[in-house]
Structure formats: structure tokens, C-alpha cells
C-alpha atoms as a PDB file:
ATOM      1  CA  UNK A   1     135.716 273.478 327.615  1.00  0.00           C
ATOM      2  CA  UNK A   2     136.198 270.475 325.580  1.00  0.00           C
ATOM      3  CA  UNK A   3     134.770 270.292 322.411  1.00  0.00           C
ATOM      4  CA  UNK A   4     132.473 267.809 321.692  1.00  0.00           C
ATOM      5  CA  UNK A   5     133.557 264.542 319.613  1.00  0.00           C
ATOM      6  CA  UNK A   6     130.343 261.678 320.587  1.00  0.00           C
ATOM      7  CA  UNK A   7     126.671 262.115 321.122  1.00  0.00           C
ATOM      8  CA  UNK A   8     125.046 260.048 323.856  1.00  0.00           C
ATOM      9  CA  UNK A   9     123.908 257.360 321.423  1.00  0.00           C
ATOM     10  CA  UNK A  10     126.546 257.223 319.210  1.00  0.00           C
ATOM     11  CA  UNK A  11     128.059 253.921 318.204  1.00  0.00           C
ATOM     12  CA  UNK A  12     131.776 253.837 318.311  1.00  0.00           C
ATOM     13  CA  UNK A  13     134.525 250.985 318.292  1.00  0.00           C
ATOM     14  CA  UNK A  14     137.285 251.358 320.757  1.00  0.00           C
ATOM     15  CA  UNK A  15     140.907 251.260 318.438  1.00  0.00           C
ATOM     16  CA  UNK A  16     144.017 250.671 318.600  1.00  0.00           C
ATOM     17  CA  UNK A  17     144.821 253.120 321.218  1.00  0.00           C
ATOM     18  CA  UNK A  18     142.195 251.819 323.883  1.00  0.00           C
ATOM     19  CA  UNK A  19     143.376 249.206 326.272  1.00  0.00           C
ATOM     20  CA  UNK A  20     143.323 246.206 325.281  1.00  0.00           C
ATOM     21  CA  UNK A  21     140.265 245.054 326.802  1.00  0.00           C
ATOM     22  CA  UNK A  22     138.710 247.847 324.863  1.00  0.00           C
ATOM     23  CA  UNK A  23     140.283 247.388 321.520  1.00  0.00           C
ATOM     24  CA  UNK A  24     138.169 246.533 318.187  1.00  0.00           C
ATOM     25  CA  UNK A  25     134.956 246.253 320.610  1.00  0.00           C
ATOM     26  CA  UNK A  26     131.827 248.258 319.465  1.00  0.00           C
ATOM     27  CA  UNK A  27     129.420 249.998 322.096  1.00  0.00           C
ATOM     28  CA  UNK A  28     127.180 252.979 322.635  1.00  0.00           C
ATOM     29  CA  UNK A  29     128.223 256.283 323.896  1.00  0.00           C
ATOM     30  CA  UNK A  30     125.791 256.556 327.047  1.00  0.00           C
ATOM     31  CA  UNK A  31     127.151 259.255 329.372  1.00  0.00           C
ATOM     32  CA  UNK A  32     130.009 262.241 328.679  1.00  0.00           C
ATOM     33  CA  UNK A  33     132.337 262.337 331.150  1.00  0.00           C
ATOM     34  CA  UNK A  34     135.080 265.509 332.293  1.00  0.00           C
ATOM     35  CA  UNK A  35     137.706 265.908 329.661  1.00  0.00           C
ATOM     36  CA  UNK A  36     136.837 264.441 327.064  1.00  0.00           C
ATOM     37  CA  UNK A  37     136.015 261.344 327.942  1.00  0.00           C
ATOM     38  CA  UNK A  38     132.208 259.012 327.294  1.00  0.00           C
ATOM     39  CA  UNK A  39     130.896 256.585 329.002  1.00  0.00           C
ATOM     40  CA  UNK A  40     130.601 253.324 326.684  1.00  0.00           C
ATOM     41  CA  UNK A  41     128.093 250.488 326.857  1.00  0.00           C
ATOM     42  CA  UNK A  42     129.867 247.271 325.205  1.00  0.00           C
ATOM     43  CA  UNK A  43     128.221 244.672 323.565  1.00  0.00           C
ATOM     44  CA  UNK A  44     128.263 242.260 325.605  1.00  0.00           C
ATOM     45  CA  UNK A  45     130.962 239.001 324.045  1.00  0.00           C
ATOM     46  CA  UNK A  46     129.644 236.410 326.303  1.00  0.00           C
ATOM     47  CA  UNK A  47     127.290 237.415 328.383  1.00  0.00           C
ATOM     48  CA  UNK A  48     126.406 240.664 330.302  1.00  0.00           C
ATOM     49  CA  UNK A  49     127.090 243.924 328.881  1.00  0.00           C
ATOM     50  CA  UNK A  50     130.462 245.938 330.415  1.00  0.00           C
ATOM     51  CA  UNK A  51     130.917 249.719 330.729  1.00  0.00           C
ATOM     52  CA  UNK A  52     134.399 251.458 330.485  1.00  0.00           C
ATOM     53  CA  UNK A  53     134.686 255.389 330.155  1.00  0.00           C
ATOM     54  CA  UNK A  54     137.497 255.888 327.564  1.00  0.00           C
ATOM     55  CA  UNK A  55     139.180 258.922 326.253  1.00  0.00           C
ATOM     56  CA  UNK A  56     138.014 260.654 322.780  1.00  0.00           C
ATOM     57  CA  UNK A  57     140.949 259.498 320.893  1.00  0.00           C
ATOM     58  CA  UNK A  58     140.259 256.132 322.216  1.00  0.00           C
ATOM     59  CA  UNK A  59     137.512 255.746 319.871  1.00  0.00           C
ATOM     60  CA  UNK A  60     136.447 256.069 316.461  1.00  0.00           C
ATOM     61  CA  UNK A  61     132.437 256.761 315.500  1.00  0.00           C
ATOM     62  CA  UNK A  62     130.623 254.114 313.717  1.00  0.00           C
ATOM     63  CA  UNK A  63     127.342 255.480 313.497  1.00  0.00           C
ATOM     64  CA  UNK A  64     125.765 259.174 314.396  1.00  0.00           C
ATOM     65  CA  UNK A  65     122.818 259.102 316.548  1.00  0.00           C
ATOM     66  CA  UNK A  66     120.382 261.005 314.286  1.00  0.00           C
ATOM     67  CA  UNK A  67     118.270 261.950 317.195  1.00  0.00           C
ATOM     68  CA  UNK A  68     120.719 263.772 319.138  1.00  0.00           C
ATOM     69  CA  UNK A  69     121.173 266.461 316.502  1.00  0.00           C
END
């Protein structure tokens, strides 16, 4: 089993590693997925909110989500 890098709430940034419609964006974790991989609500640029599911290394952790703990 993977071990656990993101909380579902946690805000993260997609880096340098994330594709490229990913990189420097900032988003909730709001789902884990298999292999350590989360589910990511963007906020939104123009418009509506997107979701991409990006690997761990993909992204680095902003803020904790206190209440998760």
C-alpha cells in the first residue's frame, strides 16, 4: 500500500513535473485515487472549475487541511 502524501482537503500546486496544463495551478485534493494518485479541484482561471487526478510527485502541498488530522 501506498503511503499517504495529501489529505482530502489539502491545497496543493501542481509543479514542474505535472503536465503542462497542470503546472503552477493551485487546487484542492478532493478524492485519493490507486497508486498514489488525488483527485484535484482547480481553481477555476476563467471560468468553471476543472478536475485532473495527478500523481504524488506531481504536486507539492500548500496548505494542510487541519480537519483531516
Amino acid at each position: 500500500m501506498a503511503k499517504v502524501k495529501f489529505q482530502v482537503g489539502d491545497k496543493v500546486r501542481a509543479n514542474e513535473k505535472a503536465p503542462g496544463d497542470y503546472e503552477g495551478r493551485d487546487g484542492v485534493v478532493t478524492d485519493r485515487a490507486p497508486k498514489s494518485q488525488y483527485q484535484v479541484e482547480f481553481v477555476p482561471m476563467t471560468g468553471n472549475a476543472s478536475f485532473g487526478c495527478l500523481d504524488s510527485w506531481q504536486l507539492d502541498l500548500v496548505e494542510r487541511n487541519m480537519q483531516s488530522l
